[in-house]
PDB file of N, CA and C in Angstrom:
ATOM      1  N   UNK A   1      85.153 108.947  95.385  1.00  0.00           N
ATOM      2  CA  UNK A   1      84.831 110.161  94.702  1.00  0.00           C
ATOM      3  C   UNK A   1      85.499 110.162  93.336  1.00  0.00           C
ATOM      4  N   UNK A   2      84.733 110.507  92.306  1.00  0.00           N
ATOM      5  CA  UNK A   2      85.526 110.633  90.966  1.00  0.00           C
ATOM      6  C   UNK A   2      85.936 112.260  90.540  1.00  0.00           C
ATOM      7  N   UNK A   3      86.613 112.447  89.762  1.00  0.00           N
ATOM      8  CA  UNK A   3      86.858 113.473  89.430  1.00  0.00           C
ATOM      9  C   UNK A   3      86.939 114.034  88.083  1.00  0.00           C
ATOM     10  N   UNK A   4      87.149 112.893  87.159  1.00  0.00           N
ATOM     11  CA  UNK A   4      86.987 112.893  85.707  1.00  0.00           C
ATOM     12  C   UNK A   4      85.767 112.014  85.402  1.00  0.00           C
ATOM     13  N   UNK A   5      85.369 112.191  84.441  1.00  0.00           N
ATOM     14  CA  UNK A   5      84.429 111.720  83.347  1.00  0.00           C
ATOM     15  C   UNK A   5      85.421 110.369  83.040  1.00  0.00           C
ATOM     16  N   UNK A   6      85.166 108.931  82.896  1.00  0.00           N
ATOM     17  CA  UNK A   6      86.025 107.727  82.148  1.00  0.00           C
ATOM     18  C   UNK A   6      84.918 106.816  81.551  1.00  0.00           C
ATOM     19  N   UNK A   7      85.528 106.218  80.799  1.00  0.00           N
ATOM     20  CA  UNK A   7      84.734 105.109  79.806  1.00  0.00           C
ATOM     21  C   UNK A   7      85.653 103.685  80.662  1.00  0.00           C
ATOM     22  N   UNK A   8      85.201 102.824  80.539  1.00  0.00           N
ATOM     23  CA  UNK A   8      85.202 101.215  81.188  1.00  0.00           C
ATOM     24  C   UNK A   8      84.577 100.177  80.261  1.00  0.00           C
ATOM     25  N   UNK A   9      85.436  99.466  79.722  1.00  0.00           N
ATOM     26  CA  UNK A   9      85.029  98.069  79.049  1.00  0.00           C
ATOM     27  C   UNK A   9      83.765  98.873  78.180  1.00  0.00           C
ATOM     28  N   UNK A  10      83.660  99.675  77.393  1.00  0.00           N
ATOM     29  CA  UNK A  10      82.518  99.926  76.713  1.00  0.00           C
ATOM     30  C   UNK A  10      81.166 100.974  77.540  1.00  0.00           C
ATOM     31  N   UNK A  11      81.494 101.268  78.929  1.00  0.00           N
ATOM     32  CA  UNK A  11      80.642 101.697  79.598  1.00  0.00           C
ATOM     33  C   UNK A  11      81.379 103.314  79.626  1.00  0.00           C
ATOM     34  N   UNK A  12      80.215 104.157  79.666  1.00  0.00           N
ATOM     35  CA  UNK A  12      80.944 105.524  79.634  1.00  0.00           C
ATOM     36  C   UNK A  12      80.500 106.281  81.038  1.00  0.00           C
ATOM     37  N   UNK A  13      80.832 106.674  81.986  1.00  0.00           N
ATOM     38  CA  UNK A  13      80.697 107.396  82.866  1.00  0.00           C
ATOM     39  C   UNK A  13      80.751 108.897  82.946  1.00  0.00           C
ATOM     40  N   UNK A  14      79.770 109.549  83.087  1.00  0.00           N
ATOM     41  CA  UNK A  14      80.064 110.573  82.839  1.00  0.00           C
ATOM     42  C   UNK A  14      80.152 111.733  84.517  1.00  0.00           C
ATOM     43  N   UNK A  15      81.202 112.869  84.409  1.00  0.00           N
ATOM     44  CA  UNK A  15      80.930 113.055  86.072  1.00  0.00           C
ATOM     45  C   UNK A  15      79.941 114.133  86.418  1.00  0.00           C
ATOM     46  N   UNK A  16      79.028 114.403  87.114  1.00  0.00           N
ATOM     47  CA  UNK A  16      78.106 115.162  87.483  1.00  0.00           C
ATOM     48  C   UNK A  16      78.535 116.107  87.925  1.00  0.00           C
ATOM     49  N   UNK A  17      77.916 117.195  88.909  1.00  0.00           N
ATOM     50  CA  UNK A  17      78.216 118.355  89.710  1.00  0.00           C
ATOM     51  C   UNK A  17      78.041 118.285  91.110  1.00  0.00           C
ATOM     52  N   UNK A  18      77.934 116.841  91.728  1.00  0.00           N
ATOM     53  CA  UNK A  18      77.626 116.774  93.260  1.00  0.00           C
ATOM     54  C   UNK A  18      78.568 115.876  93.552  1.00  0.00           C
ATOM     55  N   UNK A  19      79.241 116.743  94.801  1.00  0.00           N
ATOM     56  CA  UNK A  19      80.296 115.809  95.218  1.00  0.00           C
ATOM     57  C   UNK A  19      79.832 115.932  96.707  1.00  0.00           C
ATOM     58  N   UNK A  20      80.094 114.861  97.620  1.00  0.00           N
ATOM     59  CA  UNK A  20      79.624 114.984  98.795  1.00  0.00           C
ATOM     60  C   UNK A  20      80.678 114.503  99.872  1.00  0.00           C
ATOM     61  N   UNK A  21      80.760 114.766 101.191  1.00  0.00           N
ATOM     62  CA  UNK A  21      82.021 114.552 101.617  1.00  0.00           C
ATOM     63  C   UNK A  21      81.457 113.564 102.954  1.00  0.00           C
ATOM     64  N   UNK A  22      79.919 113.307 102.985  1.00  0.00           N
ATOM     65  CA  UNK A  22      79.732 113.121 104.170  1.00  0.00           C
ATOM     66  C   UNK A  22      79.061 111.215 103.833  1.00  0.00           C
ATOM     67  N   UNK A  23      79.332 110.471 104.769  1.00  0.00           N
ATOM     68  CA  UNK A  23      78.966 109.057 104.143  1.00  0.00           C
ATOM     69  C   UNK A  23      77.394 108.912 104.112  1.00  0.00           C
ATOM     70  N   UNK A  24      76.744 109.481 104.930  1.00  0.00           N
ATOM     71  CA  UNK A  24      74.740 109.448 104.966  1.00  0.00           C
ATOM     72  C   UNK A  24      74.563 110.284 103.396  1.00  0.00           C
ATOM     73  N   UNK A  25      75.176 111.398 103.221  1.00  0.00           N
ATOM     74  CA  UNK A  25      74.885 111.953 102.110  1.00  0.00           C
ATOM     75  C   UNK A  25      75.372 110.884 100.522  1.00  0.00           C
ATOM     76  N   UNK A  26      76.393 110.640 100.880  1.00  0.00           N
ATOM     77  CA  UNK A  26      76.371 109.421  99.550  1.00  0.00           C
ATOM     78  C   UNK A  26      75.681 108.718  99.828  1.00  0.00           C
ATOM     79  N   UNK A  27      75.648 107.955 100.700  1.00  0.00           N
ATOM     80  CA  UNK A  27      74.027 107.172 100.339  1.00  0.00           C
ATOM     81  C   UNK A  27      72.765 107.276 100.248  1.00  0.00           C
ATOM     82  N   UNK A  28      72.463 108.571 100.625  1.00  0.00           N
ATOM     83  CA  UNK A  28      71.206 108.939  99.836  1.00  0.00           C
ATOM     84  C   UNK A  28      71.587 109.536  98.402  1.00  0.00           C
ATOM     85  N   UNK A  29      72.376 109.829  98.136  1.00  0.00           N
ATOM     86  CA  UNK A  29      72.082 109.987  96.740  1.00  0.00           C
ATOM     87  C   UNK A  29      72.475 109.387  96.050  1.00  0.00           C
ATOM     88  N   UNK A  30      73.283 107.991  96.109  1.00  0.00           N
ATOM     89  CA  UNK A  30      72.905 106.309  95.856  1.00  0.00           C
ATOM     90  C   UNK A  30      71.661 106.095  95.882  1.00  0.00           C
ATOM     91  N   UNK A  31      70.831 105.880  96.419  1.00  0.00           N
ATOM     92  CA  UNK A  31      69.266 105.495  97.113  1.00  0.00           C
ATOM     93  C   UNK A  31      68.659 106.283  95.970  1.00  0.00           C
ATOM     94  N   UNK A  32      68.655 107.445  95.867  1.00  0.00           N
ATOM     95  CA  UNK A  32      67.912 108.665  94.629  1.00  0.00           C
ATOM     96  C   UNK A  32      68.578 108.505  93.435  1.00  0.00           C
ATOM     97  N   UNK A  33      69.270 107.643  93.169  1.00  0.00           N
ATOM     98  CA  UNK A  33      70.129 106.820  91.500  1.00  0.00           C
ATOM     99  C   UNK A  33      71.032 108.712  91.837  1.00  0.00           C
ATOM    100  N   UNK A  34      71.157 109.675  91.935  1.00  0.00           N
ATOM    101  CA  UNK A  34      72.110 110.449  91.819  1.00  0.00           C
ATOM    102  C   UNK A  34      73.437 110.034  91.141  1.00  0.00           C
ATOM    103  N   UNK A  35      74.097 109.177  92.084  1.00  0.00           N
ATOM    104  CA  UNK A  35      75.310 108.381  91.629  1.00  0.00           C
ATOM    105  C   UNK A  35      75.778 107.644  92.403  1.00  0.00           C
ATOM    106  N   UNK A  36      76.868 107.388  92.103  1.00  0.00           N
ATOM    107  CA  UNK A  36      77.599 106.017  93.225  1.00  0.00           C
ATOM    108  C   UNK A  36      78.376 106.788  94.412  1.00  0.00           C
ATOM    109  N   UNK A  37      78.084 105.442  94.983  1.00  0.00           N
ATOM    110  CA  UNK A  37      79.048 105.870  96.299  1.00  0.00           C
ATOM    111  C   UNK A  37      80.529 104.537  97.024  1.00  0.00           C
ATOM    112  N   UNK A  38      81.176 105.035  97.347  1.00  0.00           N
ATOM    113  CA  UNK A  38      81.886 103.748  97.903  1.00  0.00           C
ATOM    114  C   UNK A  38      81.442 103.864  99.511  1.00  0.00           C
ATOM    115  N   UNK A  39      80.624 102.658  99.893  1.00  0.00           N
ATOM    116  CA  UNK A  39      80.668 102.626 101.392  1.00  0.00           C
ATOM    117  C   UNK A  39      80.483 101.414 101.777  1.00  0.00           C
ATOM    118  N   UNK A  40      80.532 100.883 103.107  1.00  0.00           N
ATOM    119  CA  UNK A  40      80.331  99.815 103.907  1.00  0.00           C
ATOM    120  C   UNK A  40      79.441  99.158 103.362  1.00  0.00           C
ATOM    121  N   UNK A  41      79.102  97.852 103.129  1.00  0.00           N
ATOM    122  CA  UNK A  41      78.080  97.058 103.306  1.00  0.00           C
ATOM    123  C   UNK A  41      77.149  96.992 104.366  1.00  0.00           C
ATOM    124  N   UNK A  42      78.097  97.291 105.169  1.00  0.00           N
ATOM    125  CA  UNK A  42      77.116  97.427 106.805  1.00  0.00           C
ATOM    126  C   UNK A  42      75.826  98.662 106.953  1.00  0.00           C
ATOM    127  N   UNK A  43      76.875  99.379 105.945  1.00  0.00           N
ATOM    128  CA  UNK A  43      76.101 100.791 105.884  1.00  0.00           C
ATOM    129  C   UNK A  43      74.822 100.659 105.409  1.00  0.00           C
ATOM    130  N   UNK A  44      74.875 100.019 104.116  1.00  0.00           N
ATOM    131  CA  UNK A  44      73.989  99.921 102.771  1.00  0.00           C
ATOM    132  C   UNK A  44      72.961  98.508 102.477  1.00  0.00           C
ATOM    133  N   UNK A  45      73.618  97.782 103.833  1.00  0.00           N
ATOM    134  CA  UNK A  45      73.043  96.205 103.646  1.00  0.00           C
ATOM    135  C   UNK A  45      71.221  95.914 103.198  1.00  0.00           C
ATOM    136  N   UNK A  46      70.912  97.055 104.162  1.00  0.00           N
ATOM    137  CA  UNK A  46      69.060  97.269 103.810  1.00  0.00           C
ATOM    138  C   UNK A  46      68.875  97.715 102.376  1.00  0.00           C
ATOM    139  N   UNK A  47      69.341  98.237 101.928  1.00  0.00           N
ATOM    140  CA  UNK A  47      69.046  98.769 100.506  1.00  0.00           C
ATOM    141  C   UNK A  47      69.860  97.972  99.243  1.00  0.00           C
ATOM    142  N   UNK A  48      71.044  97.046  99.687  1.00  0.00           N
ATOM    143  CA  UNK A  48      71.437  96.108  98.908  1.00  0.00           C
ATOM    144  C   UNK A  48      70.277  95.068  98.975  1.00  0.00           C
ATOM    145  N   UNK A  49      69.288  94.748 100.079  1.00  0.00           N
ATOM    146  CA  UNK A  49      68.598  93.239 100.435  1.00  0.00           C
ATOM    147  C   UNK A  49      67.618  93.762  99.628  1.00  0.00           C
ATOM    148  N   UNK A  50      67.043  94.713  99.205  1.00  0.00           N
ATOM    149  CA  UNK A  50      65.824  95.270  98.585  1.00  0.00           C
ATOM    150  C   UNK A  50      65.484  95.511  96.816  1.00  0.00           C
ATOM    151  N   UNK A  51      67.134  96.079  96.913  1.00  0.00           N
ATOM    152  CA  UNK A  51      67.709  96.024  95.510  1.00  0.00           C
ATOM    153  C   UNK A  51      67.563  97.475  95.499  1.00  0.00           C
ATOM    154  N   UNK A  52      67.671  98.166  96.056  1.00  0.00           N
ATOM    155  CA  UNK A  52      67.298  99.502  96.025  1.00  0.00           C
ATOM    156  C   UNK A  52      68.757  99.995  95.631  1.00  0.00           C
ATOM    157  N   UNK A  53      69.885  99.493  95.757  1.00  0.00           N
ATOM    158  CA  UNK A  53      71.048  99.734  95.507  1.00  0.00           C
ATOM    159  C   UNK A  53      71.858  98.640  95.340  1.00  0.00           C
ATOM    160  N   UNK A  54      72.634  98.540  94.018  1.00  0.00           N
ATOM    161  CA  UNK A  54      73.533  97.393  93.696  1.00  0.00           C
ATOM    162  C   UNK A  54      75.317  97.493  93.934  1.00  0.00           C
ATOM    163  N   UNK A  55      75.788  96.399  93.812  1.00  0.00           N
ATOM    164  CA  UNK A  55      77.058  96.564  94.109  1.00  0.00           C
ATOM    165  C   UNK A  55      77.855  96.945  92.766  1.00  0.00           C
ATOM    166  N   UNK A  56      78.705  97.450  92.911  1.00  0.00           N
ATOM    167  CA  UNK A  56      79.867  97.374  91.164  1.00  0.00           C
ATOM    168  C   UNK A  56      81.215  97.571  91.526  1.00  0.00           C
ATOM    169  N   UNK A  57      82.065  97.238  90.507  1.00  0.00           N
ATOM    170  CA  UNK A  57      83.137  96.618  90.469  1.00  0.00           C
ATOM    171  C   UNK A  57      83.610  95.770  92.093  1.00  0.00           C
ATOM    172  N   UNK A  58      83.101  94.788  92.078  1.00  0.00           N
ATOM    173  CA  UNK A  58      83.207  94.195  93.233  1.00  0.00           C
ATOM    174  C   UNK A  58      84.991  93.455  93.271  1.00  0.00           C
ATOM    175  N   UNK A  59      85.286  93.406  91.962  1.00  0.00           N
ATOM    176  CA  UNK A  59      86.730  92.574  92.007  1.00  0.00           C
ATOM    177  C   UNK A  59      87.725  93.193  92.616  1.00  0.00           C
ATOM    178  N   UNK A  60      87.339  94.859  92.938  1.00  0.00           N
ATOM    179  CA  UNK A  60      87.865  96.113  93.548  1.00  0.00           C
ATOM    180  C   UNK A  60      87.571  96.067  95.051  1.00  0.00           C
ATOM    181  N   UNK A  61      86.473  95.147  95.214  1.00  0.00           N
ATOM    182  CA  UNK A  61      86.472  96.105  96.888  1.00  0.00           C
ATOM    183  C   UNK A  61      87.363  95.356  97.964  1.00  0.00           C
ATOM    184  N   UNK A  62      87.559  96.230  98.738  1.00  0.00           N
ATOM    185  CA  UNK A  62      88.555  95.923  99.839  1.00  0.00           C
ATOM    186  C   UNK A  62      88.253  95.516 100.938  1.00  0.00           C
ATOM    187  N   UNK A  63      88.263  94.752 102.018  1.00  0.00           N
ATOM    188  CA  UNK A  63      87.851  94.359 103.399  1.00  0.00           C
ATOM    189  C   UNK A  63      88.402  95.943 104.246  1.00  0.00           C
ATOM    190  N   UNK A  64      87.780  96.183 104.999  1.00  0.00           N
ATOM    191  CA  UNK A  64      88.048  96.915 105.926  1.00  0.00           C
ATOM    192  C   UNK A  64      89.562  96.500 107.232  1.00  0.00           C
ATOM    193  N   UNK A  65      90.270  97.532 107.205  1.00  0.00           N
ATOM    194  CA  UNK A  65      91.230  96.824 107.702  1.00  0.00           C
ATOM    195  C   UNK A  65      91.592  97.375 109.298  1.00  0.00           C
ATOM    196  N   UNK A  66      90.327  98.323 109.368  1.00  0.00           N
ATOM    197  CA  UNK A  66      90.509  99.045 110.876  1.00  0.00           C
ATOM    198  C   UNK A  66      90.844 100.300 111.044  1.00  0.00           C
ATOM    199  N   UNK A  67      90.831 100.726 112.178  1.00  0.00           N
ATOM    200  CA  UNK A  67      91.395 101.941 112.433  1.00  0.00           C
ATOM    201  C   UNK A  67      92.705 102.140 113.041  1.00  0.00           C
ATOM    202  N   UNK A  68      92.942 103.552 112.264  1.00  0.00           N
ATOM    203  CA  UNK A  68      94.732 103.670 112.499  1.00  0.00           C
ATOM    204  C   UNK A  68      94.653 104.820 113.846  1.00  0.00           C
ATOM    205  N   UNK A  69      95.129 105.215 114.635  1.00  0.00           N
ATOM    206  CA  UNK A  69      95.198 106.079 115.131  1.00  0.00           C
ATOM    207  C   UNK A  69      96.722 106.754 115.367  1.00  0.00           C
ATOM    208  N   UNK A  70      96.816 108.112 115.627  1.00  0.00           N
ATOM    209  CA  UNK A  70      98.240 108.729 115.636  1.00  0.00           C
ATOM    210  C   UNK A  70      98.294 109.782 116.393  1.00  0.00           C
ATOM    211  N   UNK A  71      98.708 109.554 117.295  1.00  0.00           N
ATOM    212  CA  UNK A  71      99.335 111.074 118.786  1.00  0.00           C
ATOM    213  C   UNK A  71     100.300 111.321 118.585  1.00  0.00           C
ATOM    214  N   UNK A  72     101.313 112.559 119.589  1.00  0.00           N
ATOM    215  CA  UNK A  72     102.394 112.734 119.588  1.00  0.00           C
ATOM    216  C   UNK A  72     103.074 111.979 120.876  1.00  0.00           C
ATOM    217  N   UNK A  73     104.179 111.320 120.125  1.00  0.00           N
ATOM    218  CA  UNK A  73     104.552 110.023 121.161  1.00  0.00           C
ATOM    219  C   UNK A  73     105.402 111.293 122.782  1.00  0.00           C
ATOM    220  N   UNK A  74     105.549 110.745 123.601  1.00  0.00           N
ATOM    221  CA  UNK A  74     105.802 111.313 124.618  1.00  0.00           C
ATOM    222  C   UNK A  74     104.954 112.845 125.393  1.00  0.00           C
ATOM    223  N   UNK A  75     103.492 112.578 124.420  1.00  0.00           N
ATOM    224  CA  UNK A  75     103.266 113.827 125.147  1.00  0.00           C
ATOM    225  C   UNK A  75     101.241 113.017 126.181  1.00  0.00           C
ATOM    226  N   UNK A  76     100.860 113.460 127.325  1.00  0.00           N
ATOM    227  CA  UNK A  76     100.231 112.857 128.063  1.00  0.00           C
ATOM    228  C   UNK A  76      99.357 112.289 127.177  1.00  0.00           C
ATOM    229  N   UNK A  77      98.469 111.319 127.611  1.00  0.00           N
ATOM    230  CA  UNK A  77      97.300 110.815 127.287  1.00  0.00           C
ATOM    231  C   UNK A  77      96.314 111.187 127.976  1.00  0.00           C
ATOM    232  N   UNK A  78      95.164 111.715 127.524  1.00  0.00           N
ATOM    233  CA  UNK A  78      94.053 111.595 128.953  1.00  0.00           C
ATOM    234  C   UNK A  78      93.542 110.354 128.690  1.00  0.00           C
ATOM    235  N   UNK A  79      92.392 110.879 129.578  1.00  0.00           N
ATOM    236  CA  UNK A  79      91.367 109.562 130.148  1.00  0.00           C
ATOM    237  C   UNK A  79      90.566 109.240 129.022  1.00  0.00           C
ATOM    238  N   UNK A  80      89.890 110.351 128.476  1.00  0.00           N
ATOM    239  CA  UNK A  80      89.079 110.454 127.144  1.00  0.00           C
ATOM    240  C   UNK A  80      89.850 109.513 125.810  1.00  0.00           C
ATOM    241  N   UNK A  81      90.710 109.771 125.897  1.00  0.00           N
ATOM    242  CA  UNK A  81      91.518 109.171 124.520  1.00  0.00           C
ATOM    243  C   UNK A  81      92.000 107.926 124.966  1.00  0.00           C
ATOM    244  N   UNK A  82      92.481 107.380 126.481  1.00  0.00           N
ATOM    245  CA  UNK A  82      92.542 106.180 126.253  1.00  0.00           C
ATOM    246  C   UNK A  82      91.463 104.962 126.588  1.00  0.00           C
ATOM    247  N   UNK A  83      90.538 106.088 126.957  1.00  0.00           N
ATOM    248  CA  UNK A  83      89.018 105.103 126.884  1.00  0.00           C
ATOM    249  C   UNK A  83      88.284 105.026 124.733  1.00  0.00           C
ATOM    250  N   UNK A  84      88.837 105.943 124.797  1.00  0.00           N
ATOM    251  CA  UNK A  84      88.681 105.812 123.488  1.00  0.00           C
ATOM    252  C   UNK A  84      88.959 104.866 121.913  1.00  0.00           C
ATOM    253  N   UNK A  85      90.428 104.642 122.672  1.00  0.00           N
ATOM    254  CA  UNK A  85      91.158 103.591 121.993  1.00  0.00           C
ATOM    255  C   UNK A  85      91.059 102.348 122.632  1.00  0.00           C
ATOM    256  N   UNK A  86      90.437 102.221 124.029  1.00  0.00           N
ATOM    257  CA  UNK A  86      89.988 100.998 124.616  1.00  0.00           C
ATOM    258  C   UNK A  86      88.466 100.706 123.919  1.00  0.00           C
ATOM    259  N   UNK A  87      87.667 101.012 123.810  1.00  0.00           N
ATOM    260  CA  UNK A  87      86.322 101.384 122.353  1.00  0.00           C
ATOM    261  C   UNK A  87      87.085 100.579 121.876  1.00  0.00           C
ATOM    262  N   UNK A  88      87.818 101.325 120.847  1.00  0.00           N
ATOM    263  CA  UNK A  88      88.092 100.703 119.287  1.00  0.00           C
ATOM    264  C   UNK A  88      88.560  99.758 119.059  1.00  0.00           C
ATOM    265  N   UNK A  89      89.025  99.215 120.625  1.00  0.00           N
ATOM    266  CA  UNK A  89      90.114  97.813 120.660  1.00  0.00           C
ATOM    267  C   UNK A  89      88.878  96.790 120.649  1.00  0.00           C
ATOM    268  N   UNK A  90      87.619  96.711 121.306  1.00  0.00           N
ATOM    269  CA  UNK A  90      86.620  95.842 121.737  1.00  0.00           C
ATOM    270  C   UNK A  90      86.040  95.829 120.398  1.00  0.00           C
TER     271      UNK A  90
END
């Protein structure tokens, strides 16, 4: 998400009035040129193969490094949450 207006190597960016908080919603309005979005490749792979959406500043992007999770230590676990984190382990 940006928040200011910045210029880059000669390129000027300017910031719009739509900010979106939800990841389907940035990418449709990636998809509708609206503006950029930062998301998965996994997400976007059909519309990168098409050209319908390009990549930028790629020297920036990051590998995904997983999920963090955080409880309060000594207090129960249920069943739900540690099937849950058994999910995320597979």
């Amino acid at each position: 998400m940006l928040f200011h207006s910045f210029r880059f190597r000669g390129l000027y960016c300017e910031l719009g009035n739509l900010v979106v908080d939800d990841r389907e919603r940035q990418r449709q309005a990636a998809v509708a040129g609206v503006g950029i979005a930062q998301l998965t490749a996994e997400r976007v792979s059909e519309y990168l193969a098409c050209g319908a959406l390009c990549r930028l500043l790629q020297r920036w992007e990051m590998e995904f490094a997983g999920y963090s999770l955080c409880w309060i230590s000594g207090k129960a676990m249920s069943p739900a949450m540690r099937a849950f984190i058994q999910w995320l382990r597979e």
